[in-house]
C-alpha atoms as a PDB file:
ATOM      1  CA  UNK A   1    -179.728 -13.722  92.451  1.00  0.00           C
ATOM      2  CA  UNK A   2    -177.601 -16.474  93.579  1.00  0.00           C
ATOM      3  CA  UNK A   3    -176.382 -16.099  96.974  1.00  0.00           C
ATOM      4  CA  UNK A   4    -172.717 -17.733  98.174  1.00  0.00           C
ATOM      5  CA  UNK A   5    -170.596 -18.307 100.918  1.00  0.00           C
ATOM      6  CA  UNK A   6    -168.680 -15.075 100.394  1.00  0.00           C
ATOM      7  CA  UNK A   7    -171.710 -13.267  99.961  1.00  0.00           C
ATOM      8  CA  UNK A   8    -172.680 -14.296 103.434  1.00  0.00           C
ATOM      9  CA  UNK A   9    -169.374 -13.728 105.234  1.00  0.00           C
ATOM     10  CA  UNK A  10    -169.824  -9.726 103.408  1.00  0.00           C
ATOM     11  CA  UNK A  11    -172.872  -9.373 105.174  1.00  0.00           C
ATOM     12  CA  UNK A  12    -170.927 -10.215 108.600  1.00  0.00           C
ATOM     13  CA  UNK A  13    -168.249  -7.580 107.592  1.00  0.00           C
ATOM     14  CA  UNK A  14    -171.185  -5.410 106.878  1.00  0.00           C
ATOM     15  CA  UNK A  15    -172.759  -5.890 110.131  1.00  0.00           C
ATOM     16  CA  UNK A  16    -169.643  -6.133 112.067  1.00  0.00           C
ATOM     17  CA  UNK A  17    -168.764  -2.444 110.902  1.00  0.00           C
ATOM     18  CA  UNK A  18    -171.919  -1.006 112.353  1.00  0.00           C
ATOM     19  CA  UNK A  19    -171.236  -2.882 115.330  1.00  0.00           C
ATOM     20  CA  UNK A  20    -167.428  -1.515 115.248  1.00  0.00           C
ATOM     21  CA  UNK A  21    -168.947   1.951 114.593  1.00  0.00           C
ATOM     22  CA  UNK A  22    -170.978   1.976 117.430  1.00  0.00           C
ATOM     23  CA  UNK A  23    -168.339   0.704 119.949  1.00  0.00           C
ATOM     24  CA  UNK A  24    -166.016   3.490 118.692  1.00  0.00           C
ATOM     25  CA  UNK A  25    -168.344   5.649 119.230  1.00  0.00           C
ATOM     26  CA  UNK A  26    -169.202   4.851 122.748  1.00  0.00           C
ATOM     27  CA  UNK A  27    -166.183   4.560 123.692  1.00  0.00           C
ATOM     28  CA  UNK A  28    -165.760   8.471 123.935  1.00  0.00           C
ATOM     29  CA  UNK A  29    -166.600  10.122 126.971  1.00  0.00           C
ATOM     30  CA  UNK A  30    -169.540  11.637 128.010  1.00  0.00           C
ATOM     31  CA  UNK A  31    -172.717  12.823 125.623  1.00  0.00           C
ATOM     32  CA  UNK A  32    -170.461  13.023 122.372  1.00  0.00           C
ATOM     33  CA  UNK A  33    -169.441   9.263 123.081  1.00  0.00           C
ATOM     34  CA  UNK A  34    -173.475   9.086 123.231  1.00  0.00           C
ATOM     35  CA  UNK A  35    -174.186  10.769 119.999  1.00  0.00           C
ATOM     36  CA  UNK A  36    -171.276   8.847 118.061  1.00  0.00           C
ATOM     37  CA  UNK A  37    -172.611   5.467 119.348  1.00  0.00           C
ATOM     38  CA  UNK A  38    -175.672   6.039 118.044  1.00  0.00           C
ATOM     39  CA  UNK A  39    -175.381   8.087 115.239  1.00  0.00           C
ATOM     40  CA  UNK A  40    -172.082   6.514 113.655  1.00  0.00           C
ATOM     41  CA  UNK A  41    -173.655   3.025 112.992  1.00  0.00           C
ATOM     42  CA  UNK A  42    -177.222   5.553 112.461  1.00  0.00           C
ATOM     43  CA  UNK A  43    -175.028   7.573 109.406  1.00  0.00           C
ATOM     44  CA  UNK A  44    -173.503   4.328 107.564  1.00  0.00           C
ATOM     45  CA  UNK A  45    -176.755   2.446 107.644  1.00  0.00           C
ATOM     46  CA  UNK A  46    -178.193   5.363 105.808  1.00  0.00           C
ATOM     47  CA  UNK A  47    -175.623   5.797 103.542  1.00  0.00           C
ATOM     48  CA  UNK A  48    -175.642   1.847 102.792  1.00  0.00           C
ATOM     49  CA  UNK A  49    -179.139   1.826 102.118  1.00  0.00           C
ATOM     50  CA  UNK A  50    -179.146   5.127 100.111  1.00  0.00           C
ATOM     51  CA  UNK A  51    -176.182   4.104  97.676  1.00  0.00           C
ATOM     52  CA  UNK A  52    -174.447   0.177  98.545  1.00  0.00           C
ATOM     53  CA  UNK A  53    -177.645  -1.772  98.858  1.00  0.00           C
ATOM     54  CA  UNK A  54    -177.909  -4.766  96.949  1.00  0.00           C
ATOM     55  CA  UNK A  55    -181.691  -2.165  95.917  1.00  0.00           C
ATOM     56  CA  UNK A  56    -180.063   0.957  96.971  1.00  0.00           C
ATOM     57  CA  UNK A  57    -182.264   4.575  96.356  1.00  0.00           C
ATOM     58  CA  UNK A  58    -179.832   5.377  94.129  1.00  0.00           C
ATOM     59  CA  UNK A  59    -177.901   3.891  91.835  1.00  0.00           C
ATOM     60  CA  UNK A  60    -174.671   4.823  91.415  1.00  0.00           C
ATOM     61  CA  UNK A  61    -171.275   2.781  90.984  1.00  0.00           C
ATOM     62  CA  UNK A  62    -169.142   5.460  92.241  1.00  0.00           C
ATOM     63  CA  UNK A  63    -171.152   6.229  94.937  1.00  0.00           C
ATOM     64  CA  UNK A  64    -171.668   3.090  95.868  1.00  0.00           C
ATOM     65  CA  UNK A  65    -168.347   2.390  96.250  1.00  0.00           C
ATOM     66  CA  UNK A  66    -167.344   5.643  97.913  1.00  0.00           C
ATOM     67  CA  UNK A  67    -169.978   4.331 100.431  1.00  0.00           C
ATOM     68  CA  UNK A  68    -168.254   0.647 101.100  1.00  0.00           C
ATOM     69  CA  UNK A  69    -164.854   2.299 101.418  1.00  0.00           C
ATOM     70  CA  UNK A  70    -166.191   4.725 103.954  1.00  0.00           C
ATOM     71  CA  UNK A  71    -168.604   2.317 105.885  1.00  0.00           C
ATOM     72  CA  UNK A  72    -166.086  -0.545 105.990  1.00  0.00           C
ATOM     73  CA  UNK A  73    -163.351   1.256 106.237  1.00  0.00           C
ATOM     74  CA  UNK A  74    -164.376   3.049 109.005  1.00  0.00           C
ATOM     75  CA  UNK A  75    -165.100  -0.267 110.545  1.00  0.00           C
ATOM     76  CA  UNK A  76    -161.716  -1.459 110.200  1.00  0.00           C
ATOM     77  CA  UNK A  77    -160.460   1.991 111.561  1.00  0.00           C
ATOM     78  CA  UNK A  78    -162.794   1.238 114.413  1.00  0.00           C
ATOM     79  CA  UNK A  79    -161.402  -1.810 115.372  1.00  0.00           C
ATOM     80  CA  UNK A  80    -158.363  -0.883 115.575  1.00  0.00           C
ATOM     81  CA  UNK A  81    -159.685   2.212 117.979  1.00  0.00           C
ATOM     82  CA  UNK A  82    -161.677  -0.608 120.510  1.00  0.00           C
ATOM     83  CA  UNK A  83    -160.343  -4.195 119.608  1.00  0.00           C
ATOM     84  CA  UNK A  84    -156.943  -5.445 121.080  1.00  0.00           C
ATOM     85  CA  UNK A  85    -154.283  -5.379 117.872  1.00  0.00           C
ATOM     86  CA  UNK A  86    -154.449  -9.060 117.008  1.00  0.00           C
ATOM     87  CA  UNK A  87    -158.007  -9.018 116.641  1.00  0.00           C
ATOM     88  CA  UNK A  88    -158.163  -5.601 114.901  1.00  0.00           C
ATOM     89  CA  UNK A  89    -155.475  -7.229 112.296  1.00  0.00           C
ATOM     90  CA  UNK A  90    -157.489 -10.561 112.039  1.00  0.00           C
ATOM     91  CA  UNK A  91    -160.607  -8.265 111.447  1.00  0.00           C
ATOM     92  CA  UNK A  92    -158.468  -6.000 108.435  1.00  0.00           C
ATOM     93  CA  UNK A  93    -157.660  -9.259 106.978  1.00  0.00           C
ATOM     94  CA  UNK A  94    -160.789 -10.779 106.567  1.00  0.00           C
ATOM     95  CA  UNK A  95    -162.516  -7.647 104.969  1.00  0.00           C
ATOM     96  CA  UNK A  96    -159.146  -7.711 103.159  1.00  0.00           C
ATOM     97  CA  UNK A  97    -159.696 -10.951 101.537  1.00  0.00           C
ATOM     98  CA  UNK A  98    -163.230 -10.355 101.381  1.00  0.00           C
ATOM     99  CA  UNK A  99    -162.969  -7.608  99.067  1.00  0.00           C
ATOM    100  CA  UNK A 100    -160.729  -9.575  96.904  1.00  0.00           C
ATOM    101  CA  UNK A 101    -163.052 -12.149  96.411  1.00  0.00           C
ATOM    102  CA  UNK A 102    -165.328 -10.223  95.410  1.00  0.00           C
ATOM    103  CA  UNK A 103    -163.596  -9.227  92.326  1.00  0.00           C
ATOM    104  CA  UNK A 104    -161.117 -12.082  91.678  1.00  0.00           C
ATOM    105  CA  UNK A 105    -161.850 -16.165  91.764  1.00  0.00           C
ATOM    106  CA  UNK A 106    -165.046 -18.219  91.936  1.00  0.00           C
ATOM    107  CA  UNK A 107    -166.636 -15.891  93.834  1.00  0.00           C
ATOM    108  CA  UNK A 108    -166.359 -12.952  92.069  1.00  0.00           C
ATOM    109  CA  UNK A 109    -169.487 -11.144  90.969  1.00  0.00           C
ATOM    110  CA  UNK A 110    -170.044 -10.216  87.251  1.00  0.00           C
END
């Protein structure tokens, strides 16, 4: 499988939601901010691997794109929670235009 540059900048979004996640989550008080930190980023890894995987367990188009929306999303909801709002918007903007070239232009997977 050919591999190219927006492929590579996905797998930064991808990482930099689990990352997001677990901020989010630590930034709660006390044990819960504990158990979100850890288990947030724990959860979406799962869930990526189960269903969104390039080799996911299972494979399932809806599914796997019920997953991206949730894990990235809930990045991008993250950063918003923990990142000052410039950053948070430059973050929604490039998963924005990630996403779309994914689908649309030379990048676009078929």
């Amino acid at each position: 499988m050919d591999v190219n540059a927006n492929d590579v900048v996905a797998f930064f979004v991808e990482i930099g939601a689990l990352v997001l996640l677990a901020w989010a989550g630590f930034s709660v008080d006390g044990v819960l901010g504990w158990l979100l930190g850890l288990g947030l980023p724990l959860l979406a890894a799962i869930l990526w691997g189960l269903f969104a995987a390039p080799r996911a367990r299972v494979s399932s188009p809806p599914l796997a794109l019920a997953t991206k929306l949730l894990v990235i999303g809930g990045g991008v909801v993250a950063g918003f929670v923990v990142l000052p709002t410039p950053w948070a918007v430059a973050v929604a903007a490039v998963v924005g235009l990630n996403v779309v070239l994914m689908y649309v232009g030379p990048f676009a997977r078929r």
